[in-house]
Protein backbone atom coordinates (compact mmCIF):
# COMPACT_ATOMS: atom_id res chain seq x y z
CA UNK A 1 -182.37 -37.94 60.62
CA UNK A 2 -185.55 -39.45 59.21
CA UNK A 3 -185.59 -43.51 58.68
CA UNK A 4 -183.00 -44.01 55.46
CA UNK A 5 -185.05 -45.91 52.91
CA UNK A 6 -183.54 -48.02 50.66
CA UNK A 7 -184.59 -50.05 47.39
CA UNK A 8 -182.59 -53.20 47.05
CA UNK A 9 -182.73 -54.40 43.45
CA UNK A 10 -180.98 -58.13 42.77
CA UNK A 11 -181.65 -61.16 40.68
CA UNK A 12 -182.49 -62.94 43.64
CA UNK A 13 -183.00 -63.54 47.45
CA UNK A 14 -182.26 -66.10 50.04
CA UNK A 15 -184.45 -67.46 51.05
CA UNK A 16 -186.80 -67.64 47.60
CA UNK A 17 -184.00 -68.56 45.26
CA UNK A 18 -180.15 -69.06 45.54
CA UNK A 19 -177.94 -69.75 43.06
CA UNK A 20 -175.54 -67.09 43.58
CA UNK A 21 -174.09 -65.12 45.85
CA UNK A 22 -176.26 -62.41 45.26
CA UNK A 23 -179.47 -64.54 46.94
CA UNK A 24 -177.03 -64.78 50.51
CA UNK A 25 -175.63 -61.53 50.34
CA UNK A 26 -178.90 -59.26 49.94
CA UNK A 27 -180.93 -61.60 52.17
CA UNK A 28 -178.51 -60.55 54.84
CA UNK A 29 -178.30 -56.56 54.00
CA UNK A 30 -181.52 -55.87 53.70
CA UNK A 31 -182.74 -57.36 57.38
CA UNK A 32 -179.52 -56.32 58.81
CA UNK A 33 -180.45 -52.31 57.80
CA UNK A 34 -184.05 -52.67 58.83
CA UNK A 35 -183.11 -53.79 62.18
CA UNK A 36 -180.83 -50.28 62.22
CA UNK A 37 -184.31 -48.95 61.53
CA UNK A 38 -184.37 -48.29 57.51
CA UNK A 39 -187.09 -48.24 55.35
CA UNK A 40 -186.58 -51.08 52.85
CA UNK A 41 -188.05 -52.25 49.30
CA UNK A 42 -186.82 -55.32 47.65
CA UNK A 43 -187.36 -56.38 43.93
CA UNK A 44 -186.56 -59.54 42.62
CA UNK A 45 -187.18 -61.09 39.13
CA UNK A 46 -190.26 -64.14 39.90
CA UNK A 47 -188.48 -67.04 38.29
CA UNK A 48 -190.62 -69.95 37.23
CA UNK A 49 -188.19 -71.89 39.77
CA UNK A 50 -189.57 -69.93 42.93
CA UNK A 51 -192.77 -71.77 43.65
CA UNK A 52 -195.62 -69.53 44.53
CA UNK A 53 -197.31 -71.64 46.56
CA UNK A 54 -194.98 -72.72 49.14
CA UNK A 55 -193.87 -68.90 49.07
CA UNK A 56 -197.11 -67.72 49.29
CA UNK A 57 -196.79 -65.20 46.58
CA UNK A 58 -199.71 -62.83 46.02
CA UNK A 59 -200.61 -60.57 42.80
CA UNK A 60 -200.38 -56.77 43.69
CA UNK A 61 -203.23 -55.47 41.93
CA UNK A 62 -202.59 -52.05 42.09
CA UNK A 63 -199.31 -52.02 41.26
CA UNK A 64 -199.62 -54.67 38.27
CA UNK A 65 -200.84 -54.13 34.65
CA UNK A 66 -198.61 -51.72 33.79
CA UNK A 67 -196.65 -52.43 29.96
CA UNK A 68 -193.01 -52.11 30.18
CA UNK A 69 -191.53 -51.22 26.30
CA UNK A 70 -188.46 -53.49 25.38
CA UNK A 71 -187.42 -52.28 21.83
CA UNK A 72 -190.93 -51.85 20.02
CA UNK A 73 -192.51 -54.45 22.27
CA UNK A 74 -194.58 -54.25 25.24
CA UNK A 75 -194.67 -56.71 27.52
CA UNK A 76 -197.39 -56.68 30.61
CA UNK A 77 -195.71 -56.30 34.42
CA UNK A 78 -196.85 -57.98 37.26
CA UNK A 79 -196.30 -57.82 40.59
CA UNK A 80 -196.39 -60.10 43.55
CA UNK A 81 -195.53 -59.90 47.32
CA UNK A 82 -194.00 -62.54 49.76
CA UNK A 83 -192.72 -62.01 52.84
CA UNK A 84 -189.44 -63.02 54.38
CA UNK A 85 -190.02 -65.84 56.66
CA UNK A 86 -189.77 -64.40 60.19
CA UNK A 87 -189.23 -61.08 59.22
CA UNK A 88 -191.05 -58.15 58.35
CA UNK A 89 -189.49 -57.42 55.26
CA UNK A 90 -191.47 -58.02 52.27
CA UNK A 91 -190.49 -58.95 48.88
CA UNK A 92 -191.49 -57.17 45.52
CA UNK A 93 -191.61 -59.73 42.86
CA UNK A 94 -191.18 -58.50 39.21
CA UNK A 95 -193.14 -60.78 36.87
CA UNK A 96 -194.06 -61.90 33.01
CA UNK A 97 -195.35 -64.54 31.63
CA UNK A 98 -192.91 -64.27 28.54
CA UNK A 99 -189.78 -63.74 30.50
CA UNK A 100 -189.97 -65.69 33.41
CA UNK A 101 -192.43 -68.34 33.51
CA UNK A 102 -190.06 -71.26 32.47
CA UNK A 103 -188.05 -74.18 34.48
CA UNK A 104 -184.34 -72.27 34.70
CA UNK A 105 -183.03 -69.29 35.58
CA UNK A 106 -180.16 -68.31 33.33
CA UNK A 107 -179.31 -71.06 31.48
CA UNK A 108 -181.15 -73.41 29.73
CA UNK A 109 -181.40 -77.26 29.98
CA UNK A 110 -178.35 -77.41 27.74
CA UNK A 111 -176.32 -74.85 30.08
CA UNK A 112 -176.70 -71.82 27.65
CA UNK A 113 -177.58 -67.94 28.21
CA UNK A 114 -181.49 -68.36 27.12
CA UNK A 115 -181.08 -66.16 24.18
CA UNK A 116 -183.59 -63.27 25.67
CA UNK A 117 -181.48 -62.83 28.80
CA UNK A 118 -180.81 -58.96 27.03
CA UNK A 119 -184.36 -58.10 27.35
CA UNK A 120 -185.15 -59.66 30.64
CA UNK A 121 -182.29 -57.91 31.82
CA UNK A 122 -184.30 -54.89 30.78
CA UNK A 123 -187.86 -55.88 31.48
CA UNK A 124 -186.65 -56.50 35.28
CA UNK A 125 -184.26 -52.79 35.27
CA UNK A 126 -187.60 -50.89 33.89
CA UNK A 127 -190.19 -52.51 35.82
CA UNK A 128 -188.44 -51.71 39.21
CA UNK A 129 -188.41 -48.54 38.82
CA UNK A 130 -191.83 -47.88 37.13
CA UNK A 131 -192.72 -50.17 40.36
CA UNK A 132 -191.19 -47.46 42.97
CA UNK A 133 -192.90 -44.64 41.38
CA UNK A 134 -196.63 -46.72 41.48
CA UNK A 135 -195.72 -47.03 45.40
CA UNK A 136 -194.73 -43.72 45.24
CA UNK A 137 -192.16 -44.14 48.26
CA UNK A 138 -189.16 -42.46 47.59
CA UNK A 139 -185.77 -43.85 48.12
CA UNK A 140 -182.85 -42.13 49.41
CA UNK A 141 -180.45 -45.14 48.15
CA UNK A 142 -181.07 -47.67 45.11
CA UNK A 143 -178.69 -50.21 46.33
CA UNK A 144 -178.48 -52.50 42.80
CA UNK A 145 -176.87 -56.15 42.71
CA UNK A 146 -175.24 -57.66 39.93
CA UNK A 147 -174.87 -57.66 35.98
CA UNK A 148 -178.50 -58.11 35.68
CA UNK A 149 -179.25 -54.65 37.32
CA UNK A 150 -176.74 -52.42 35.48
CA UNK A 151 -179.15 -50.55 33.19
CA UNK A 152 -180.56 -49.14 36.40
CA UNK A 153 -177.99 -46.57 37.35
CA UNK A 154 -178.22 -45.35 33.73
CA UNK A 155 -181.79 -45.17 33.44
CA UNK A 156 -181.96 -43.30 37.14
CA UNK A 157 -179.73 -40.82 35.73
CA UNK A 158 -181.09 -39.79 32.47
CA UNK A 159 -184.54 -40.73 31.71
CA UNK A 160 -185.76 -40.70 35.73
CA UNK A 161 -183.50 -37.61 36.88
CA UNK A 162 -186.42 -35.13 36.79
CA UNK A 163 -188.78 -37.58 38.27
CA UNK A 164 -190.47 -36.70 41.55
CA UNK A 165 -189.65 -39.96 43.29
CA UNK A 166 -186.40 -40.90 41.95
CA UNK A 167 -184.97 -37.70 41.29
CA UNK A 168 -183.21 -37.30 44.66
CA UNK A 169 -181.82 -41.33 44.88
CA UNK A 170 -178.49 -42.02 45.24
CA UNK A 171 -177.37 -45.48 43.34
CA UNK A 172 -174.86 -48.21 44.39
CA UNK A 173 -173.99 -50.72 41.87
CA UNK A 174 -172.93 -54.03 43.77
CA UNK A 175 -170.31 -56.19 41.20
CA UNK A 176 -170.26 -60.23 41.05
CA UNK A 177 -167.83 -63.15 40.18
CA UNK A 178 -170.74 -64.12 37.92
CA UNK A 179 -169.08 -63.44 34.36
CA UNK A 180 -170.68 -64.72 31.18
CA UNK A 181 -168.87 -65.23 28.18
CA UNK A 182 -172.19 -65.03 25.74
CA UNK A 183 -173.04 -61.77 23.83
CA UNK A 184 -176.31 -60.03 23.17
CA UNK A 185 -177.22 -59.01 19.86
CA UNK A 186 -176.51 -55.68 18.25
CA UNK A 187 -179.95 -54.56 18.90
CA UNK A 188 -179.70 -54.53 22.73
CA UNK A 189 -179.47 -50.63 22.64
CA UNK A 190 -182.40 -50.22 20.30
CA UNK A 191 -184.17 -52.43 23.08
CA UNK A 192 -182.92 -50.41 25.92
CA UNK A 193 -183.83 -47.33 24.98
CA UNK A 194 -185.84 -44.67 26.99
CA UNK A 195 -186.84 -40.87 27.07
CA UNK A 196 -184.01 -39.09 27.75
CA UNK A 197 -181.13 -41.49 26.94
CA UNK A 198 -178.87 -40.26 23.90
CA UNK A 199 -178.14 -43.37 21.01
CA UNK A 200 -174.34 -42.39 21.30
CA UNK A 201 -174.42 -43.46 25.56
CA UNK A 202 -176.21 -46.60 24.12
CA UNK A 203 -173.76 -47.35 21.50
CA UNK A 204 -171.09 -49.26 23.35
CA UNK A 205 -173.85 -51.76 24.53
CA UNK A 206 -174.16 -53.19 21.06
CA UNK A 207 -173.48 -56.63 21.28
CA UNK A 208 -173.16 -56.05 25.00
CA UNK A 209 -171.43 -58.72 26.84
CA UNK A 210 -170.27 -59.23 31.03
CA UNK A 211 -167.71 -56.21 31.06
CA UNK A 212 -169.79 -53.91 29.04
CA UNK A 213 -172.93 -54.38 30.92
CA UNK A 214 -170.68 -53.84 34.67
CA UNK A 215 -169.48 -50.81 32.71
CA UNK A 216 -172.62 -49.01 32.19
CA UNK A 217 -173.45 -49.98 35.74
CA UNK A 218 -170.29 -48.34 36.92
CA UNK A 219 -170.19 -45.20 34.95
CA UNK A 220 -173.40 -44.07 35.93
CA UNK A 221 -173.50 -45.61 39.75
CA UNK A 222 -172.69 -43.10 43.14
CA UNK A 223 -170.44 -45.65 44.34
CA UNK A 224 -169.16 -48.76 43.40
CA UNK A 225 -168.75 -51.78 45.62
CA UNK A 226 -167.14 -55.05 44.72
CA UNK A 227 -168.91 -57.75 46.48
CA UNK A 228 -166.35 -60.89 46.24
CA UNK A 229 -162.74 -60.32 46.36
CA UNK A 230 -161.25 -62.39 43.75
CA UNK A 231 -161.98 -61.63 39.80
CA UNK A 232 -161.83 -63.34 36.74
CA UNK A 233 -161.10 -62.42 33.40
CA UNK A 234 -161.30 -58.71 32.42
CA UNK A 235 -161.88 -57.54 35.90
CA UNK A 236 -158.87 -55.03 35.72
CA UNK A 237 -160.14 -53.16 32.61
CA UNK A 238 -163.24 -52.82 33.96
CA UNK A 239 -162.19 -51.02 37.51
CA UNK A 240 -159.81 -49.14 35.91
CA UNK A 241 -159.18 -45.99 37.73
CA UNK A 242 -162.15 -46.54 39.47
CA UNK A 243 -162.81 -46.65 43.56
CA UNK A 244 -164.65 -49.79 43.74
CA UNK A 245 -164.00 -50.97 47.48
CA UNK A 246 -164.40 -54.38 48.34
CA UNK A 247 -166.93 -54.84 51.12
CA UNK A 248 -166.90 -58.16 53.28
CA UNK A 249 -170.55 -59.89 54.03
CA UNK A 250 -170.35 -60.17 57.66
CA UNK A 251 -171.05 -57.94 60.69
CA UNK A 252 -168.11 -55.21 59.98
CA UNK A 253 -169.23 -55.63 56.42
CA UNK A 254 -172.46 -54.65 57.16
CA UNK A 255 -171.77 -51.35 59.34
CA UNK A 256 -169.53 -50.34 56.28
CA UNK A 257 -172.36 -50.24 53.89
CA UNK A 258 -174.67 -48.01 56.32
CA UNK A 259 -171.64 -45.65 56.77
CA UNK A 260 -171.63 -45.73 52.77
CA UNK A 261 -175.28 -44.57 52.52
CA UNK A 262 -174.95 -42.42 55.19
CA UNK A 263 -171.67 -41.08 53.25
CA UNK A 264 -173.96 -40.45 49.91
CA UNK A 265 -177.02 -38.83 51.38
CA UNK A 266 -174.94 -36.19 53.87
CA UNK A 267 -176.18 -37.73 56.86
């Protein structure tokens, strides 16, 4: 079997940013899965909080200049590259000056959703994979973390199904304790909106909140993979009659998820 290749996409990585369990969990995956010899990608969101300097980020020229659409907008991607300290893994940083380039991630200095959290949501789901198809590397897995990457399964499977480097990519959707209780407004669809998608598959995600937004990431995903074991809220409606397995981050844990891509590509 040629080297797997997988495309992690998360809100964040250890060691650049952690606030979540998302940072701790892919920063272990991904080195674990190149030491068993996979290709790997990352992309990451650059919040203002990851300093650039002590990172040593660098602009990828080629890859940056692109204009993402959110609704009738367009907003100017850029790319820069870090690598993992002591590693050879590098990092794909998804950046904008008008989405990221302030002093918080999430929340704002009063502890509130900022209120464009719906299209950076979007800005970071199209960008990654306009981003793969610019490397042109194709993946055999698209291994997606978190609320903040569940337009990506949909996208993959409607307006990217045809396309020569994505077409083939099987798509994990990775689910979080990290529930919101904030809305978006009822023109999230409008803003999420690409070639190919139908405004009826949209509809639910007007005023979108947590469970509708790990809905869309589950209906369209391969395979679904809890990634903590105990849930809040609505967790029950949202896995119902759905085989979302609960995967452990440790060393077992680990094997399990290169079975599962194994599993999905017919290796």
């Amino acid at each position: 079997m040629a080297n797997l290749r997988i495309l992690y996409i998360a809100s964040e990585i250890d060691p650049f940013l952690n606030t979540s369990r998302v940072a701790e969990f892919v920063g272990k995956l991904a080195p674990a899965m190149q030491e068993k010899e996979a290709e790997i990608r990352i992309l990451v969101p650059r919040f203002g909080v990851i300093n650039e300097r002590k990172n040593r980020l660098h602009e990828v020229v080629r890859l940056s200049g692109i204009n993402i659409m959110v609704g009738s907008e367009e907003q100017t991607l850029t790319i820069k590259v870090a690598s993992i300290p002591g590693s050879r893994l590098q990092v794909y940083f998804i950046d904008n000056e008008t989405y990221f380039h302030r002093k918080f991630v999430f929340l704002d200095k009063e502890n509130k959703l900022f209120e464009d959290n719906d299209e950076r949501l979007i800005f970071l789901c199209k960008g990654a994979l306009e981003t793969v198809k610019n490397l042109e590397w194709a993946p055999d897995i698209v291994h997606c973390h978190d609320w903040m990457t569940s337009l990506v399964p949909m996208y993959l499977k409607t307006t990217f199904k045809k396309d020569p480097i994505l077409q083939n990519a099987k798509v994990i959707f990775n689910v979080y304790n990290n529930a919101f209780t904030e809305r978006f407004g009822e023109d999230f669809p409008k803003k999420a909106k690409m070639v190919g998608i139908e405004d009826t598959t949209l509809a639910p995600l007007a005023c979108a909140g947590f469970q509708e937004l790990i809905s869309i990431g589950i209906q369209y995903a391969d395979a679904v993979v809890k990634s903590e074991e105990v849930y809040k809220g609505d967790f029950d409606l949202i896995f119902a009659g759905k085989d979302a397995p609960y995967i452990a981050n440790n060393e077992e844990g680990i094997e399990n998820y290169y079975q599962l891509y194994k599993k999905l590509i017919g290796a």
